[in-house]
Protein backbone atom coordinates (compact mmCIF):
# COMPACT_ATOMS: atom_id res chain seq x y z
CA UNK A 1 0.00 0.00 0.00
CA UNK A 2 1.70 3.58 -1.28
CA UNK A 3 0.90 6.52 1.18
CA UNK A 4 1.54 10.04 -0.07
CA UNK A 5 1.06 13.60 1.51
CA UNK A 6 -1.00 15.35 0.09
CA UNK A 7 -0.93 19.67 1.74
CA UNK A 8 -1.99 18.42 5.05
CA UNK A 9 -4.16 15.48 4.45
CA UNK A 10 -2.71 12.02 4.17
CA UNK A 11 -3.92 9.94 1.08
CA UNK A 12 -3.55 6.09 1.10
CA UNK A 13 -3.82 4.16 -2.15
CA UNK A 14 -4.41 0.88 -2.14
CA UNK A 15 -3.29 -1.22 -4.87
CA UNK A 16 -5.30 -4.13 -5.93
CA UNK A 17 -5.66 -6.43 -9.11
CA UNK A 18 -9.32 -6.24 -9.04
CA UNK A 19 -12.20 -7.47 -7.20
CA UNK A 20 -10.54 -10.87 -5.32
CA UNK A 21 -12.39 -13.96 -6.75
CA UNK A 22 -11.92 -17.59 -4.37
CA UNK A 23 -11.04 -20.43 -6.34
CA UNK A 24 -12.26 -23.54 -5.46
CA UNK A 25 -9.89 -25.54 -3.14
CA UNK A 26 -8.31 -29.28 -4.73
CA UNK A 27 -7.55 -32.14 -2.29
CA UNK A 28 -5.86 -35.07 -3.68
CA UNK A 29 -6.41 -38.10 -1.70
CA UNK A 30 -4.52 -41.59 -2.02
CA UNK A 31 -4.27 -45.12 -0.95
CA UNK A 32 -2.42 -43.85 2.64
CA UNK A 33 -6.18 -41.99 3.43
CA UNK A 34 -8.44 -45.03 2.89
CA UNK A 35 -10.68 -45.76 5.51
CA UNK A 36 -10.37 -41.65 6.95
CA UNK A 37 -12.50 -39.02 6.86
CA UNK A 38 -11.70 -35.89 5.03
CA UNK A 39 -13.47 -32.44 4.83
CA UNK A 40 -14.00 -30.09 2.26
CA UNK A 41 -16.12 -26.74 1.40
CA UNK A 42 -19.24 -26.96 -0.87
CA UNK A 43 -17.75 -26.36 -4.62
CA UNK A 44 -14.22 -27.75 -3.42
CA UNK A 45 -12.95 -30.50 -5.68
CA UNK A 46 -11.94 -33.90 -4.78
CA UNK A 47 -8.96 -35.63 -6.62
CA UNK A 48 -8.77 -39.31 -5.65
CA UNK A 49 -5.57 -41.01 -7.45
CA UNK A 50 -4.85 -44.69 -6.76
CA UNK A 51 -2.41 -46.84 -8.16
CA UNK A 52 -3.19 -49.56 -11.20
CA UNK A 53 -2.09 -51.62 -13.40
CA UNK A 54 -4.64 -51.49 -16.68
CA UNK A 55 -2.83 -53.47 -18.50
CA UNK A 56 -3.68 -56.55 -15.99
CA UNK A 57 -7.47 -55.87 -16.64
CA UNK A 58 -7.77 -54.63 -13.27
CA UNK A 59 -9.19 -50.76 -12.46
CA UNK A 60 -10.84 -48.47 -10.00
CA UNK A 61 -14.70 -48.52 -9.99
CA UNK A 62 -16.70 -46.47 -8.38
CA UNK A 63 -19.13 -48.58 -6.34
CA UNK A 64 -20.80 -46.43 -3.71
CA UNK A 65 -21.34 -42.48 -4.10
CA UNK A 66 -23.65 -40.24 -3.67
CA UNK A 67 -23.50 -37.78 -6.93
CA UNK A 68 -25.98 -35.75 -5.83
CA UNK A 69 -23.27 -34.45 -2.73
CA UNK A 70 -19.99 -35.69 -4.58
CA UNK A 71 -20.80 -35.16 -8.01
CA UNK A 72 -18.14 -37.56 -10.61
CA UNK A 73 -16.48 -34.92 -13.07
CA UNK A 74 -16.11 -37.28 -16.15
CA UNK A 75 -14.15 -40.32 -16.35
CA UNK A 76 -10.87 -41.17 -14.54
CA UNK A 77 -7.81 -40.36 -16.29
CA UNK A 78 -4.95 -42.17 -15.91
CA UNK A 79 -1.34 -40.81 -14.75
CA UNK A 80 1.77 -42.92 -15.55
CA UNK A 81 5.35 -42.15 -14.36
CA UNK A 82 8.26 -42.13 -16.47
CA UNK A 83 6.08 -41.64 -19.94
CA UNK A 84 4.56 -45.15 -21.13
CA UNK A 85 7.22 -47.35 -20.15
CA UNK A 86 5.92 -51.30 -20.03
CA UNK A 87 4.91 -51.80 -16.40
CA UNK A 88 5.51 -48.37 -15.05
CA UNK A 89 3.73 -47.32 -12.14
CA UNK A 90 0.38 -46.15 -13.26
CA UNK A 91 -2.45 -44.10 -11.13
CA UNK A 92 -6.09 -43.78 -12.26
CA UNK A 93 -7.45 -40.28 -11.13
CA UNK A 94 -11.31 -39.77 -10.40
CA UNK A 95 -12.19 -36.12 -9.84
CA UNK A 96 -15.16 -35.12 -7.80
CA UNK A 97 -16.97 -31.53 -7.09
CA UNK A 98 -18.46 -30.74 -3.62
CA UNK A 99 -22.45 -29.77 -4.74
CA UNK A 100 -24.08 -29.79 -1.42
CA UNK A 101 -23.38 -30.49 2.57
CA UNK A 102 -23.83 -33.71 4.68
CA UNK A 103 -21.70 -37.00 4.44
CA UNK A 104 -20.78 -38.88 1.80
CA UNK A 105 -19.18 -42.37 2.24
CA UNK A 106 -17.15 -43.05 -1.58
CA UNK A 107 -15.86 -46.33 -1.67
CA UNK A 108 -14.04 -47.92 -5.25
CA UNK A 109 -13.15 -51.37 -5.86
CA UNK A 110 -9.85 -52.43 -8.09
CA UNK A 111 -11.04 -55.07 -9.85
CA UNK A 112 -11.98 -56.36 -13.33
CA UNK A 113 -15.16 -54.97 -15.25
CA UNK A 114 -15.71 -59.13 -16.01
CA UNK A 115 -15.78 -60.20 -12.95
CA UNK A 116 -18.13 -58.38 -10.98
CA UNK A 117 -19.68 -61.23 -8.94
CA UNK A 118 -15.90 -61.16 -7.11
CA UNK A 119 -15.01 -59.08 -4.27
CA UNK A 120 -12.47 -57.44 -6.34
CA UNK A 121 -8.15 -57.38 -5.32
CA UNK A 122 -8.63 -54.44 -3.27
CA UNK A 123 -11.08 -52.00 -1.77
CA UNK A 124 -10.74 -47.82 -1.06
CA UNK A 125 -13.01 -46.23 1.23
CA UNK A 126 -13.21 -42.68 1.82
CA UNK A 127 -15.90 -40.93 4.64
CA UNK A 128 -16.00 -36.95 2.83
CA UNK A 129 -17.84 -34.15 5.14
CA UNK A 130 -19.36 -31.39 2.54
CA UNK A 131 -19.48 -28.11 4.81
């Protein structure tokens, strides 16, 4: 802030960019937060990334959700370290935006799309308070 004398009155200038505008928080959760609970704000977005292996047949499903709270933003997209090197580490990302408050328990299952009388290899669970 710039202050200048002006005679005998003081004049303070604020400098600004224009009127400030909030931009919707990101949380990226991972395999090390299943089974917590997280918060976030109403219009706050929710990255989950979890490792796969797509090549195996095996991915993330979404198997319990309430999109009407936790709305899905599209499909996953998938991350993979190093470029596309055969049997890199790979990491399918859902994304998620906060619509409305309450509780949402979002749980995904690693499995293949075949076999969905089977339990699945693994299971991520995720309790998300909407404020």
């Amino acid at each position: 802030m710039k202050r200048l004398a002006v005679g005998s009155w003081l004049l303070v200038i604020a400098c600004t960019s224009g009127p400030r505008v909030e931009r919707p928080t990101e949380m990226v959760v991972g395999e090390r937060d299943a089974n917590r609970e997280v918060r976030i704000a109403s219009g706050d977005r929710l990255i989950v990334r979890l490792g796969a292996q797509l090549g195996t047949g095996y991915g993330w499903q979404i198997v319990e959700n309430d999109p009407s709270r936790l709305e899905p933003s599209g499909r996953p997209d998938l991350e993979t370290s190093k470029g596309d090197i055969p049997g890199g580490s790979q990491y399918q990302r859902f994304r998620f935006t906060a619509r409305k408050p309450g509780m949402v328990r979002l749980v995904l299952r690693y499995a293949r799309p075949w076999e969905q009388k089977e339990p699945g290899a693994r299971t991520f669970r995720l309790d998300v308070r909407i404020q």
